[in-house]
PDB file of N, CA and C in Angstrom:
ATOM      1  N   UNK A   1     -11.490  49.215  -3.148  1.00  0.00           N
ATOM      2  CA  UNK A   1     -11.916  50.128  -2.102  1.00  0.00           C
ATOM      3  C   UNK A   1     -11.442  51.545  -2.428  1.00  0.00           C
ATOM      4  N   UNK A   2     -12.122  52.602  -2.293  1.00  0.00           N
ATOM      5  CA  UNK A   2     -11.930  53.787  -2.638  1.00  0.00           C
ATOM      6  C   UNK A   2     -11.033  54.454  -1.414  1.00  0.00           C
ATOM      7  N   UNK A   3     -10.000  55.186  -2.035  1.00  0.00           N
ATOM      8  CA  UNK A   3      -9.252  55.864  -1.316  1.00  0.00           C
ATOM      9  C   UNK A   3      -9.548  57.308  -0.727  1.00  0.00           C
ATOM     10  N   UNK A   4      -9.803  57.050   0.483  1.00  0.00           N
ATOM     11  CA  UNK A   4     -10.467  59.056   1.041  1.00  0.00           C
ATOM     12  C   UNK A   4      -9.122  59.614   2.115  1.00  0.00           C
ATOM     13  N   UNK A   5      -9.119  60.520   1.895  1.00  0.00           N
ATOM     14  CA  UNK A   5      -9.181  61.174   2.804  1.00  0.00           C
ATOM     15  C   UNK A   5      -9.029  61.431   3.848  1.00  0.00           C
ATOM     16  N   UNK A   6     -10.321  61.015   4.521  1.00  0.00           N
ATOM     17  CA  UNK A   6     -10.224  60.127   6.085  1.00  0.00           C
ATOM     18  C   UNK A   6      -9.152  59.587   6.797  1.00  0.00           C
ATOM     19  N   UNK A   7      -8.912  58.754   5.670  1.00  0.00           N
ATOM     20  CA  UNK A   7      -8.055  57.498   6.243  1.00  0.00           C
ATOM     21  C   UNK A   7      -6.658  58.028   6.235  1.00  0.00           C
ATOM     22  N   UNK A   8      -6.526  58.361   5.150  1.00  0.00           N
ATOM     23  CA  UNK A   8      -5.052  59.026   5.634  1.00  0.00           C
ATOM     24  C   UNK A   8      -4.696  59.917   6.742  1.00  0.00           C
ATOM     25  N   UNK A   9      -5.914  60.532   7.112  1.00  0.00           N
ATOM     26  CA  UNK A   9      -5.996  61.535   8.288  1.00  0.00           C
ATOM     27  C   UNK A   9      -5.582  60.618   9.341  1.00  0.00           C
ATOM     28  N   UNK A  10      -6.714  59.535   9.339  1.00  0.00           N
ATOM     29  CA  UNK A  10      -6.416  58.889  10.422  1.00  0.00           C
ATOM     30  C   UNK A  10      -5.704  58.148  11.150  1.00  0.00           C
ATOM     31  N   UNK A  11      -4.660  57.552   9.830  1.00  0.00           N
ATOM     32  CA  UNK A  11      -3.409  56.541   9.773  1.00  0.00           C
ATOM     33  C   UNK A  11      -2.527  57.659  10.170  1.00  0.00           C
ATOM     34  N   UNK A  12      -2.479  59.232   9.883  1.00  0.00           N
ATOM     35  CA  UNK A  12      -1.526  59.869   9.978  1.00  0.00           C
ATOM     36  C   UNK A  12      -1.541  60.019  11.668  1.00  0.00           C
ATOM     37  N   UNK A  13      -2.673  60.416  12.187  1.00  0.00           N
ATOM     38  CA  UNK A  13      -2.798  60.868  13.241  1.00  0.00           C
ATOM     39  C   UNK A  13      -2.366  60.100  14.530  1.00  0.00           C
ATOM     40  N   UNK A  14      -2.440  58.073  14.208  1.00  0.00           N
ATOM     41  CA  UNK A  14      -1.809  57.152  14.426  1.00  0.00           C
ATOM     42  C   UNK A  14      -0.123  56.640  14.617  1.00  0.00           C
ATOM     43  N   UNK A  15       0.123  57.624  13.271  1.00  0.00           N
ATOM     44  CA  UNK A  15       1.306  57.426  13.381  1.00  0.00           C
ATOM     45  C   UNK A  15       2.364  58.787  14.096  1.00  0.00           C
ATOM     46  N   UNK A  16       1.644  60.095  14.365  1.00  0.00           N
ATOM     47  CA  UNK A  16       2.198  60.852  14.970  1.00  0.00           C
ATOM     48  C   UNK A  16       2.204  60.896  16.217  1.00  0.00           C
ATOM     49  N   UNK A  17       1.394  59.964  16.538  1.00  0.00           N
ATOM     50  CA  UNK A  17       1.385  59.615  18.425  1.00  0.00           C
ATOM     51  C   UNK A  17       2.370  58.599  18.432  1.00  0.00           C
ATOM     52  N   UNK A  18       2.516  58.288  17.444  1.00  0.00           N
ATOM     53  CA  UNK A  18       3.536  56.809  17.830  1.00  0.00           C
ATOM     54  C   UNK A  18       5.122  57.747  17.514  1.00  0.00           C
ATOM     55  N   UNK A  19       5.597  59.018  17.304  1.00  0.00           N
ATOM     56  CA  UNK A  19       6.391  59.356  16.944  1.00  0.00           C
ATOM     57  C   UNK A  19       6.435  61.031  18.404  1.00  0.00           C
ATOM     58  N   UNK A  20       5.490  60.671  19.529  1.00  0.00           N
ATOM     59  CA  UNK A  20       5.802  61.948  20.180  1.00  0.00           C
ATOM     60  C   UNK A  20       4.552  62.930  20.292  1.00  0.00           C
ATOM     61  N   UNK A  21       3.809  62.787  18.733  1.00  0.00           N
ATOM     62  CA  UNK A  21       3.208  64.249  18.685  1.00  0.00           C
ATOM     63  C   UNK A  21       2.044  63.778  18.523  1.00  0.00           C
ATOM     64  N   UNK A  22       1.017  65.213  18.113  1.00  0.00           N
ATOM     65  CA  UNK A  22      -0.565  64.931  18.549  1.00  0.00           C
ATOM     66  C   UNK A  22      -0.916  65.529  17.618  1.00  0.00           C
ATOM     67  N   UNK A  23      -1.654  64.697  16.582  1.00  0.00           N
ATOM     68  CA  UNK A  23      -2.347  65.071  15.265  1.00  0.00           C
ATOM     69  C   UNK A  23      -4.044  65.338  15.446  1.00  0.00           C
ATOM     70  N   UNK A  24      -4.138  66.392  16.079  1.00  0.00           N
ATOM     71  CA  UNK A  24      -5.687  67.057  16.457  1.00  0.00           C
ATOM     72  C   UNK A  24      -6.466  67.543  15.426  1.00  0.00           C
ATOM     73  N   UNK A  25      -7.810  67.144  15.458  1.00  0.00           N
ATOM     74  CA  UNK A  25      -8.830  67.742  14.211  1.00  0.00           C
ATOM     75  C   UNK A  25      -9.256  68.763  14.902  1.00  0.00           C
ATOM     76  N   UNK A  26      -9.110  69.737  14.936  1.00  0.00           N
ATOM     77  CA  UNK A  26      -9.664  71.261  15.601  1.00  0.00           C
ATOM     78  C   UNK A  26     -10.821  71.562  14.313  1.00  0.00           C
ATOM     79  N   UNK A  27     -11.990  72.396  15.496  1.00  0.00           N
ATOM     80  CA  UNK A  27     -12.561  72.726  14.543  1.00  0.00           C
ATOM     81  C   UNK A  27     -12.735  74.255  14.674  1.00  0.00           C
ATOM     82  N   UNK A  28     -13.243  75.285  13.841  1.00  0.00           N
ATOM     83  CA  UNK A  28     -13.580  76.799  14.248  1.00  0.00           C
ATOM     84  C   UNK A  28     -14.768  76.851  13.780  1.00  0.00           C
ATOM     85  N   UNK A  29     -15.057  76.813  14.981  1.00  0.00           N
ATOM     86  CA  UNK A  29     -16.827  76.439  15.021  1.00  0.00           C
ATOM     87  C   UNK A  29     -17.596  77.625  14.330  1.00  0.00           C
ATOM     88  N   UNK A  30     -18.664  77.220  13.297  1.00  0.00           N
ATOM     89  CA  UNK A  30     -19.251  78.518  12.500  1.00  0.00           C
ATOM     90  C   UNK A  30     -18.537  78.559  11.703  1.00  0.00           C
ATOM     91  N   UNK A  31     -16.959  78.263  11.265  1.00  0.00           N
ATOM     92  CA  UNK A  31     -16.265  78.386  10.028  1.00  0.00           C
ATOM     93  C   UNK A  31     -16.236  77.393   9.341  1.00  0.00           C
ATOM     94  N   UNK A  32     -16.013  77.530   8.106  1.00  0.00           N
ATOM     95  CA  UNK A  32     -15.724  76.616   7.066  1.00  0.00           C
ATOM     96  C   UNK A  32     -14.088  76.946   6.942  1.00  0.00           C
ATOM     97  N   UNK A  33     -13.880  75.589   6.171  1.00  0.00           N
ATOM     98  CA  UNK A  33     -12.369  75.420   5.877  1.00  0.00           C
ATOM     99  C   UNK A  33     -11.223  75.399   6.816  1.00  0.00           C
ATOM    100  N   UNK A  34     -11.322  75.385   8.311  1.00  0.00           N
ATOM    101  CA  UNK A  34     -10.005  75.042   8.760  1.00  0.00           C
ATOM    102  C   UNK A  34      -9.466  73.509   8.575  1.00  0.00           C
ATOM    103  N   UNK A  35      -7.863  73.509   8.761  1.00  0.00           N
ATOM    104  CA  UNK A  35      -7.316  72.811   7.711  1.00  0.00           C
ATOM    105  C   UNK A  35      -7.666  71.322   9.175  1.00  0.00           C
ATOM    106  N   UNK A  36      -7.308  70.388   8.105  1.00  0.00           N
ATOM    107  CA  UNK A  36      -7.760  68.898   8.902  1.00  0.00           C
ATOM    108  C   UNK A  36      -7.334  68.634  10.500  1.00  0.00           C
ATOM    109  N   UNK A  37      -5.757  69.084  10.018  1.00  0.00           N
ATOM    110  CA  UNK A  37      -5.178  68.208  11.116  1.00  0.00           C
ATOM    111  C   UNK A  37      -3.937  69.551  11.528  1.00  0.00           C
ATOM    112  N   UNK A  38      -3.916  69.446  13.089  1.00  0.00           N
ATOM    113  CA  UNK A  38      -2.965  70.837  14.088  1.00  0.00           C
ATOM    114  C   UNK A  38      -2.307  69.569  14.419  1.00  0.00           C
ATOM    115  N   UNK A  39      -0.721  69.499  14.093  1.00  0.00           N
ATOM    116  CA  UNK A  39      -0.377  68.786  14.454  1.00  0.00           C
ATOM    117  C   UNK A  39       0.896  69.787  15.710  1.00  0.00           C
ATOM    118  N   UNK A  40       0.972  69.253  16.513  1.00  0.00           N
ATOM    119  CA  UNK A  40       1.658  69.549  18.140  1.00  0.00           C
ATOM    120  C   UNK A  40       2.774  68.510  18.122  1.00  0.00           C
ATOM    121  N   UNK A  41       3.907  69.577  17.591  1.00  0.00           N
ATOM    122  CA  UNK A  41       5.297  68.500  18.103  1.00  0.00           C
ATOM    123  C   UNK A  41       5.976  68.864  19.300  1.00  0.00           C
ATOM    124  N   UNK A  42       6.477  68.158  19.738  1.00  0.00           N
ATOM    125  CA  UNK A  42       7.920  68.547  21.173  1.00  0.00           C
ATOM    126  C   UNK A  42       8.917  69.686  20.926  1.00  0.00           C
ATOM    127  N   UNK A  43       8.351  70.554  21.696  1.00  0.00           N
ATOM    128  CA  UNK A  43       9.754  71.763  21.604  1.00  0.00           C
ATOM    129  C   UNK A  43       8.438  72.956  21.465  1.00  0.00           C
ATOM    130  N   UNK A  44       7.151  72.563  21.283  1.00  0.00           N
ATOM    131  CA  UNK A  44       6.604  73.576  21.010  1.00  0.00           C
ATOM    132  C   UNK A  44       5.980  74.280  19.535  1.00  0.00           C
ATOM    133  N   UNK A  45       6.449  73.294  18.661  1.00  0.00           N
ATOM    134  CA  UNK A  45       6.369  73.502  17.511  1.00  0.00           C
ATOM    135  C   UNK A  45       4.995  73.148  16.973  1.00  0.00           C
ATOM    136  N   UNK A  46       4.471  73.778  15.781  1.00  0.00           N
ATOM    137  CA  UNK A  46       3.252  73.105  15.688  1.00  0.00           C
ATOM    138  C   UNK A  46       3.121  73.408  14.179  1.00  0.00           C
ATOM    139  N   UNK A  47       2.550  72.862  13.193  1.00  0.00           N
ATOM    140  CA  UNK A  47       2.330  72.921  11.645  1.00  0.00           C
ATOM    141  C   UNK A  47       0.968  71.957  11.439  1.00  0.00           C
ATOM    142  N   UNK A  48       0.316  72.602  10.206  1.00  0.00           N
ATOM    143  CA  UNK A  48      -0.995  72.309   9.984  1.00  0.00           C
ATOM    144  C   UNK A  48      -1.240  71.497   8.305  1.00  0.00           C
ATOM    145  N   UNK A  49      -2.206  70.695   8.628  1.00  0.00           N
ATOM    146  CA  UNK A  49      -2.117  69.860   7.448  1.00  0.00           C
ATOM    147  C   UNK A  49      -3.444  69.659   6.740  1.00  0.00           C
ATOM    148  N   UNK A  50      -3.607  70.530   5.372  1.00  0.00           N
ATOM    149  CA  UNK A  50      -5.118  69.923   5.194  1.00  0.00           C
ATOM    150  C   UNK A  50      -4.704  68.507   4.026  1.00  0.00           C
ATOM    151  N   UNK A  51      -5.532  67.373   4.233  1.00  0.00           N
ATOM    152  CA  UNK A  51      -5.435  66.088   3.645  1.00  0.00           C
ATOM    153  C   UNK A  51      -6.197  66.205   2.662  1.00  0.00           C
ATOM    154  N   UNK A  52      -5.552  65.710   1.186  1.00  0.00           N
ATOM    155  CA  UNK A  52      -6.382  66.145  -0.166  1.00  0.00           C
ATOM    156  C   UNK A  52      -5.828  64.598  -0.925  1.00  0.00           C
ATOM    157  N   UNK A  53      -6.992  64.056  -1.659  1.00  0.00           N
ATOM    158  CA  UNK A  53      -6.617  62.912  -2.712  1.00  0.00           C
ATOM    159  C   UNK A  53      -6.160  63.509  -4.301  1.00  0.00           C
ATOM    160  N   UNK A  54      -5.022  63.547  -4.662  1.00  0.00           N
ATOM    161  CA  UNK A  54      -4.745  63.509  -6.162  1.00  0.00           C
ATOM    162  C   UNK A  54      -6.060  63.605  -6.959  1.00  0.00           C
ATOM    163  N   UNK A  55      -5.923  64.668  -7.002  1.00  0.00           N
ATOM    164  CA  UNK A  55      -6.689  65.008  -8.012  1.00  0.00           C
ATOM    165  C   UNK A  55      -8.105  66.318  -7.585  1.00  0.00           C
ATOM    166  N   UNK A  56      -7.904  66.709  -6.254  1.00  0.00           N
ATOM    167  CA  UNK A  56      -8.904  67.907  -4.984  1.00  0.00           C
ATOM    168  C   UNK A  56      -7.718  68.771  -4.777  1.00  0.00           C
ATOM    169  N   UNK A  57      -8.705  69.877  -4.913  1.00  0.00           N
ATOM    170  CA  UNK A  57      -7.537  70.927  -4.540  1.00  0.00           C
ATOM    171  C   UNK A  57      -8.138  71.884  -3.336  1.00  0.00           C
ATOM    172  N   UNK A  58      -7.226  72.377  -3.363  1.00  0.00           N
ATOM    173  CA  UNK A  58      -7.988  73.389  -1.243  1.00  0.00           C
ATOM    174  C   UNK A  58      -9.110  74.479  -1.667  1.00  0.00           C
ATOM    175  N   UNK A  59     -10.124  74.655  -1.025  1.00  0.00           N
ATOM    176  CA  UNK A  59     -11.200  75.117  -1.509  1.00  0.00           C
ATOM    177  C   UNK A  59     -10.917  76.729  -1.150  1.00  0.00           C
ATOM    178  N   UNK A  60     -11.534  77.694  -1.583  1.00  0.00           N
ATOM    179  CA  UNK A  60     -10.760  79.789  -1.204  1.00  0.00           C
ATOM    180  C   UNK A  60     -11.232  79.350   0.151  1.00  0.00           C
ATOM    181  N   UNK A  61     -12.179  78.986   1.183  1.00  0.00           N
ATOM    182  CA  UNK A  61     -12.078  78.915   2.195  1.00  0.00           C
ATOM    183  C   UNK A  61     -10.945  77.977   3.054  1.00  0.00           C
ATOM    184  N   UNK A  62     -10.267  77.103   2.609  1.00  0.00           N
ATOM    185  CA  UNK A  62      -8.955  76.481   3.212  1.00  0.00           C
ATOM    186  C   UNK A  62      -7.885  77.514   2.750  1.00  0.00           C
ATOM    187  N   UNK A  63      -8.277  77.838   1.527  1.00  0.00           N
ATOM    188  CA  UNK A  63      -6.803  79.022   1.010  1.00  0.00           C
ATOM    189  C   UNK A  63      -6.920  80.514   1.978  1.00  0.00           C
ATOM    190  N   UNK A  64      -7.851  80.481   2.533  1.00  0.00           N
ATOM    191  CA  UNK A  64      -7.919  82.280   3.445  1.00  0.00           C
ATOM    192  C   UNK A  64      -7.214  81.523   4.658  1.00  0.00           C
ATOM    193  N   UNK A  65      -7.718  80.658   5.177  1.00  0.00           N
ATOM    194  CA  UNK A  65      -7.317  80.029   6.405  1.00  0.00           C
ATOM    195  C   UNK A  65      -5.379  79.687   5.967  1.00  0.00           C
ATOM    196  N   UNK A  66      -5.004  79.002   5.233  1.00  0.00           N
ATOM    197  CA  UNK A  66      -3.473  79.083   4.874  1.00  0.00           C
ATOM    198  C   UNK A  66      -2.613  80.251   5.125  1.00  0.00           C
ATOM    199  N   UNK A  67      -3.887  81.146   4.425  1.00  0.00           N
ATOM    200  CA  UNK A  67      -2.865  82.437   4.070  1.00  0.00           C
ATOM    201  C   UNK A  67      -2.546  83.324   5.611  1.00  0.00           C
ATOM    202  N   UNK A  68      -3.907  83.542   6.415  1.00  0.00           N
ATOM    203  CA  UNK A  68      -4.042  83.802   7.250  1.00  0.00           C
ATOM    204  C   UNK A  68      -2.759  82.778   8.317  1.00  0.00           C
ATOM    205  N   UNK A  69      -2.736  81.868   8.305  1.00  0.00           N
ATOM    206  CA  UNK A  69      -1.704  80.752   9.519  1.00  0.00           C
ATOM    207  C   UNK A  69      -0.169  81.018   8.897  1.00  0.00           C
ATOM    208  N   UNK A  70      -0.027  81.091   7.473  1.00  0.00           N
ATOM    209  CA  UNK A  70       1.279  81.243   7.272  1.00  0.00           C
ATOM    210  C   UNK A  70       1.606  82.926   7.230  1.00  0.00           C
ATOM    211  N   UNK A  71       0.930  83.481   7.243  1.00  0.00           N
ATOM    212  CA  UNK A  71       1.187  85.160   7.643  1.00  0.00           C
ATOM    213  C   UNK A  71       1.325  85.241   9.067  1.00  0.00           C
ATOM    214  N   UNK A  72       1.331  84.173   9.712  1.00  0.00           N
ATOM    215  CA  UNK A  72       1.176  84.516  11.565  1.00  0.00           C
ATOM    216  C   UNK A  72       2.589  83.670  11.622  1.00  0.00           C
ATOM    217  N   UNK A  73       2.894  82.960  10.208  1.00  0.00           N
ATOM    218  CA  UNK A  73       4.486  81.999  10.771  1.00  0.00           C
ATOM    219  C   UNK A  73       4.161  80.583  10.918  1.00  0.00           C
ATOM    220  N   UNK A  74       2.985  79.949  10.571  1.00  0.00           N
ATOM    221  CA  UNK A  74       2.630  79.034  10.837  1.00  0.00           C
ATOM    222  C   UNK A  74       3.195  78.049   9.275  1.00  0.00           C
ATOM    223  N   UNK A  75       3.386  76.953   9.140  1.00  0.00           N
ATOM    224  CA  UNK A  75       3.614  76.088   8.719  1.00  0.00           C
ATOM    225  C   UNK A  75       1.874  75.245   8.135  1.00  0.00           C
ATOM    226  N   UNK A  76       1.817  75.236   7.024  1.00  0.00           N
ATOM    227  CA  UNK A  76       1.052  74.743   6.380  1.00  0.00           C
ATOM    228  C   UNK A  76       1.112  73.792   5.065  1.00  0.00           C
ATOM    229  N   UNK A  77       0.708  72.581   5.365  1.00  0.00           N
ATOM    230  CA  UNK A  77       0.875  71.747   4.223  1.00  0.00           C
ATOM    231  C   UNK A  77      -0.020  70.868   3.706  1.00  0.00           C
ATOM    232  N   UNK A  78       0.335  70.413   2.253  1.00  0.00           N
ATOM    233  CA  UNK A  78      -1.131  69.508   1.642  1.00  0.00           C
ATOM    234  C   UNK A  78      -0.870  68.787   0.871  1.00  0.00           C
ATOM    235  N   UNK A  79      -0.812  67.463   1.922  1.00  0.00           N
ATOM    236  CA  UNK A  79      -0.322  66.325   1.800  1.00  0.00           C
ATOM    237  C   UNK A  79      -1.317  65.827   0.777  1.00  0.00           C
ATOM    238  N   UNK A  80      -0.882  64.717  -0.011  1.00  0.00           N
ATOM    239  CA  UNK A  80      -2.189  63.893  -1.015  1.00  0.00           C
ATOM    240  C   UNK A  80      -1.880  62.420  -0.620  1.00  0.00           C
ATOM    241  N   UNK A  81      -1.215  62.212   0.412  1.00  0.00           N
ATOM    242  CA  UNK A  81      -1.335  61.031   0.756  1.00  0.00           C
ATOM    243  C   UNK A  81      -0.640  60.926   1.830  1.00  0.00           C
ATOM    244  N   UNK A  82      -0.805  59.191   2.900  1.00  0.00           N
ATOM    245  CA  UNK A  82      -0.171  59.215   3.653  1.00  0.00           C
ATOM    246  C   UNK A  82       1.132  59.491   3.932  1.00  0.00           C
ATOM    247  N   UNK A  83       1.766  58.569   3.230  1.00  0.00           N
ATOM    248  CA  UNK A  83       2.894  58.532   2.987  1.00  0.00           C
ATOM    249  C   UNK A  83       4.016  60.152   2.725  1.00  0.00           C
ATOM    250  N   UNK A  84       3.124  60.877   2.176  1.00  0.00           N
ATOM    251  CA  UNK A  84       4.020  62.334   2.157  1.00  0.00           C
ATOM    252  C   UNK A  84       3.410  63.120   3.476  1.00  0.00           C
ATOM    253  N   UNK A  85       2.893  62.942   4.485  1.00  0.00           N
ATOM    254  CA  UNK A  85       2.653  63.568   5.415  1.00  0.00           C
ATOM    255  C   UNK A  85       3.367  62.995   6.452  1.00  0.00           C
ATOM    256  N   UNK A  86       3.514  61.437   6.252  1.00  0.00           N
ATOM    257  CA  UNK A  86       4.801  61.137   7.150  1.00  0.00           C
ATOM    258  C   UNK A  86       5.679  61.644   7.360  1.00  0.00           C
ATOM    259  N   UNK A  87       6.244  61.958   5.595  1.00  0.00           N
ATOM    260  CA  UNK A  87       7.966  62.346   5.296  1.00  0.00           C
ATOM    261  C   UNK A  87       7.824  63.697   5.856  1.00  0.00           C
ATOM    262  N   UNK A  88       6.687  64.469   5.898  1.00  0.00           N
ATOM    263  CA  UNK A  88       6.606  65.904   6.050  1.00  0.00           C
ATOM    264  C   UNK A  88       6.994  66.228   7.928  1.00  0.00           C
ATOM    265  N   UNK A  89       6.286  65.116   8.704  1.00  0.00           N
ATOM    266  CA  UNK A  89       6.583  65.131   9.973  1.00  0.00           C
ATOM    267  C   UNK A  89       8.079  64.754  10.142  1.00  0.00           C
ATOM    268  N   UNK A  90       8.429  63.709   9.342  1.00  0.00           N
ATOM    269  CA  UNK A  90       9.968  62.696   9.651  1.00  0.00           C
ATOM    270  C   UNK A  90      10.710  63.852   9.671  1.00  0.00           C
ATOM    271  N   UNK A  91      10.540  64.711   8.624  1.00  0.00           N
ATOM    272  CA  UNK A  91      11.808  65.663   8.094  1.00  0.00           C
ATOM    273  C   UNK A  91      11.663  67.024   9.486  1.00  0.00           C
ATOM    274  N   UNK A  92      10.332  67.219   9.754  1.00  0.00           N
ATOM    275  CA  UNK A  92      10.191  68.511  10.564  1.00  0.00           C
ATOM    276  C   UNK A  92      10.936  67.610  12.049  1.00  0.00           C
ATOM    277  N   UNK A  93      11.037  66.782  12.361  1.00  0.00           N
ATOM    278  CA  UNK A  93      11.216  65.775  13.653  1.00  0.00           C
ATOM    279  C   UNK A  93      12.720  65.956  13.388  1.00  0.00           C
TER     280      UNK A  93
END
C-alpha cells in the first residue's frame, strides 16, 4: 500500500485531539499553498505543519506562506512522517 500524505495528516490530527489540541485543515480560499494542518494547543499556542513524504519538497507557494507565518512568529514545520510530527507536538506539549 502506498504511503501518502493524507494519512499521516489524518492519524496526526487523531492523535492531537487525543493529546488536548486541534489539528485543523484551514484553507485560504483562492490561494494555493497554505500549509496542511493549524494545529491549536492549550495556553494559546498555535504552530503549523505542512505534511510531505521523503522524497517532496514544499512547493515556492508553501515556501511564501512559511516565510510569511514565521516572520509574524509563527512556528512552522515539515514533518515527512507521522511519527516526527508527533515528537514535534510531544516536545512543543
Amino acid at each position: 500500500m502506498k504511503h501518502l500524505e493524507r494519512n499521516d495528516e489524518e492519524d496526526f490530527a487523531k492523535y492531537a485531539l487525543s493529546r488536548g489540541c486541534r489539528a485543523w485543515k484551514l484553507i485560504h480560499e483562492g490561494r494555493k499553498g497554505f500549509l496542511d494542518r493549524t494545529v491549536f494547543m492549550p495556553g494559546g499556542r498555535i504552530f503549523l505543519a505542512e505534511f510531505k513524504i521523503k522524497g517532496n519538497e514544499t512547493s515556492p507557494h508553501q515556501d511564501n506562506y512559511i516565510k510569511i507565518l514565521e516572520k509574524l512568529g509563527h512556528k512552522c514545520y515539515t514533518p515527512y512522517s507521522f511519527n516526527e510530527a508527533k515528537e514535534v507536538l510531544d516536545s512543543l506539549l
